[in-house]
N, C-alpha and C. Protein backbone atom coordinates (compact mmCIF):
# COMPACT_ATOMS: atom_id res chain seq x y z
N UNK A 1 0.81 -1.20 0.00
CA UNK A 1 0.00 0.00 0.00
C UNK A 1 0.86 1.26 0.00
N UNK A 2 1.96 0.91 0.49
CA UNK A 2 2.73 2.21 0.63
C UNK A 2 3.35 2.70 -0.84
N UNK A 3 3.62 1.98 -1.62
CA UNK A 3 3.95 2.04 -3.22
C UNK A 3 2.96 3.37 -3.59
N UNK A 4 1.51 2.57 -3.49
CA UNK A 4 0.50 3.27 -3.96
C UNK A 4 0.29 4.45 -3.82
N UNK A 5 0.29 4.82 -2.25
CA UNK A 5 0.46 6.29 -1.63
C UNK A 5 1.20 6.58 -2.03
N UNK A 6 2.30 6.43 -2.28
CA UNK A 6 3.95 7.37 -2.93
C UNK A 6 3.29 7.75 -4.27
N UNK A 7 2.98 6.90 -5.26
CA UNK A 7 2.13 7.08 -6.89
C UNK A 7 1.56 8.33 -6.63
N UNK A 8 0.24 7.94 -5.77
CA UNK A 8 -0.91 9.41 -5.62
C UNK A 8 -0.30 10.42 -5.51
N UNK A 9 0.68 10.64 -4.37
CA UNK A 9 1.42 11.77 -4.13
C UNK A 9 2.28 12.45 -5.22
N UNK A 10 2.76 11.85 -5.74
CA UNK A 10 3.63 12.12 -6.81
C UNK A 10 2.88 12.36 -8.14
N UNK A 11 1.81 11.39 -8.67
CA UNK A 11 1.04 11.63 -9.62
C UNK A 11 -0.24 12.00 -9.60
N UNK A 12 -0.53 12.46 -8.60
CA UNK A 12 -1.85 12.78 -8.44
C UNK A 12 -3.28 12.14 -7.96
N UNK A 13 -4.16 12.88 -7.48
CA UNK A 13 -5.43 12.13 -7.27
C UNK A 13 -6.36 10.98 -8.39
N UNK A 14 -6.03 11.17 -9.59
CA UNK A 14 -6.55 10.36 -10.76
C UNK A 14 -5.52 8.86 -10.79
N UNK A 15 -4.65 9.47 -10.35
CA UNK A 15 -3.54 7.94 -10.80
C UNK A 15 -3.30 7.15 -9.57
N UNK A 16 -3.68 7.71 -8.86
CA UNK A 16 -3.52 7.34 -7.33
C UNK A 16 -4.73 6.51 -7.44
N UNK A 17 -6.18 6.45 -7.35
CA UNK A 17 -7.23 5.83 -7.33
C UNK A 17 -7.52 4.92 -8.41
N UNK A 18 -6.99 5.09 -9.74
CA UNK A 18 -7.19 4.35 -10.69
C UNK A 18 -5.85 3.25 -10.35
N UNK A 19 -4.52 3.31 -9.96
CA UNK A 19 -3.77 1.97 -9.17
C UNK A 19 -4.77 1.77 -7.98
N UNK A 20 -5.09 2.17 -6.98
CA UNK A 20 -5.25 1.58 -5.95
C UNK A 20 -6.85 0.79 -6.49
N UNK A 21 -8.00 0.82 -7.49
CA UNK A 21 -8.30 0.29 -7.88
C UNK A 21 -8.11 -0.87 -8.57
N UNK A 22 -7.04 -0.76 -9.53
CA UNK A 22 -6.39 -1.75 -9.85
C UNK A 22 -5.64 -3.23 -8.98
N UNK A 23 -5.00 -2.58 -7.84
CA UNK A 23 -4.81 -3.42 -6.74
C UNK A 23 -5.48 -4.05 -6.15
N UNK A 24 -6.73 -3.42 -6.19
CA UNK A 24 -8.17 -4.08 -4.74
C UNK A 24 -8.62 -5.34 -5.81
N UNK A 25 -8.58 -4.64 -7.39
CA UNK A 25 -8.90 -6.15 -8.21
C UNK A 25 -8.33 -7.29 -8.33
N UNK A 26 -6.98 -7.27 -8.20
CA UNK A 26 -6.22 -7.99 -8.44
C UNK A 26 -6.07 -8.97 -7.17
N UNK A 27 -6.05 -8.36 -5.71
CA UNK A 27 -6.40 -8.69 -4.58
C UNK A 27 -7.50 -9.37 -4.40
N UNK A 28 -8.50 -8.78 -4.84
CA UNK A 28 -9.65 -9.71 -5.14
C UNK A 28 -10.07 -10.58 -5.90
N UNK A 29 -9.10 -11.18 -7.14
CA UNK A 29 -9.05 -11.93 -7.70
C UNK A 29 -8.44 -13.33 -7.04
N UNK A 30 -7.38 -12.66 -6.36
CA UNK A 30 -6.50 -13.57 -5.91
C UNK A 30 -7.26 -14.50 -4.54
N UNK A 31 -7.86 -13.47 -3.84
CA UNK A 31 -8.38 -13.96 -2.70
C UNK A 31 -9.44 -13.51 -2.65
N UNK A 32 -10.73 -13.77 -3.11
CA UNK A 32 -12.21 -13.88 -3.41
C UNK A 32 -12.74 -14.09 -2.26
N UNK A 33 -12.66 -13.44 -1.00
CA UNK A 33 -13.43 -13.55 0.50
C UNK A 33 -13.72 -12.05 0.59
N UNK A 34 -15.03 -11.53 0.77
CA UNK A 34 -15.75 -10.43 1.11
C UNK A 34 -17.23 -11.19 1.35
N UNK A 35 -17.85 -10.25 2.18
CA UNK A 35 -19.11 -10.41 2.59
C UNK A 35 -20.12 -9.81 1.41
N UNK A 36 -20.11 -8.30 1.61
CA UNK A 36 -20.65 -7.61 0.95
C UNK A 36 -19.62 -6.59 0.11
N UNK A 37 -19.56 -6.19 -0.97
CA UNK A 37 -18.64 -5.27 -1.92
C UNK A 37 -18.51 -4.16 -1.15
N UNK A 38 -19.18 -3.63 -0.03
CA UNK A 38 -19.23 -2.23 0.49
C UNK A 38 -18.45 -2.56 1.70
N UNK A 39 -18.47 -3.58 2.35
CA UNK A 39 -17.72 -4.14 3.30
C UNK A 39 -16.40 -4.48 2.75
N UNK A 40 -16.60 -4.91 1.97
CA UNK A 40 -14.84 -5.55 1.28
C UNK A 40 -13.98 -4.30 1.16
N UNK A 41 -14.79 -3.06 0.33
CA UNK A 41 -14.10 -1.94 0.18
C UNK A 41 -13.67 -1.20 1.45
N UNK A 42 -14.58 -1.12 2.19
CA UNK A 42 -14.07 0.00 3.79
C UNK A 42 -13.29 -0.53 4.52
N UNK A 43 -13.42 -2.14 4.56
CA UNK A 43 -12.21 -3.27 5.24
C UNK A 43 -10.75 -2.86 4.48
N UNK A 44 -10.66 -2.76 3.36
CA UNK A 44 -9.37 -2.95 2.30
C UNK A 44 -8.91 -1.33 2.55
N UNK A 45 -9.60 -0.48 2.40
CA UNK A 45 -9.03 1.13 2.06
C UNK A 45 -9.43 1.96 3.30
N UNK A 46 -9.64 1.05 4.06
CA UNK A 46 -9.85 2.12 5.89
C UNK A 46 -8.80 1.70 6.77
């Protein structure tokens, strides 16, 4: 996660959210355990 934050900072609010999107998919590909999508998200990015 810390990669990611360095990106945003450096490249901005658009590139920052479009990786850290990218990550939560890939994460979630890999390991397919969430309850609800709204839960998965506030668990992962809170």
């Amino acid at each position: 996660m810390i990669p990611i934050f360095l990106l945003a900072l450096r490249r901005g609010i658009k590139i920052g959210v479009l990786s850290s999107l990218a990550f939560g998919l890939i994460v979630l590909i890999e390991e397919p355990f969430i309850y609800h999508p709204v839960q998965g998200a506030l668990l992962r990015y809170i």
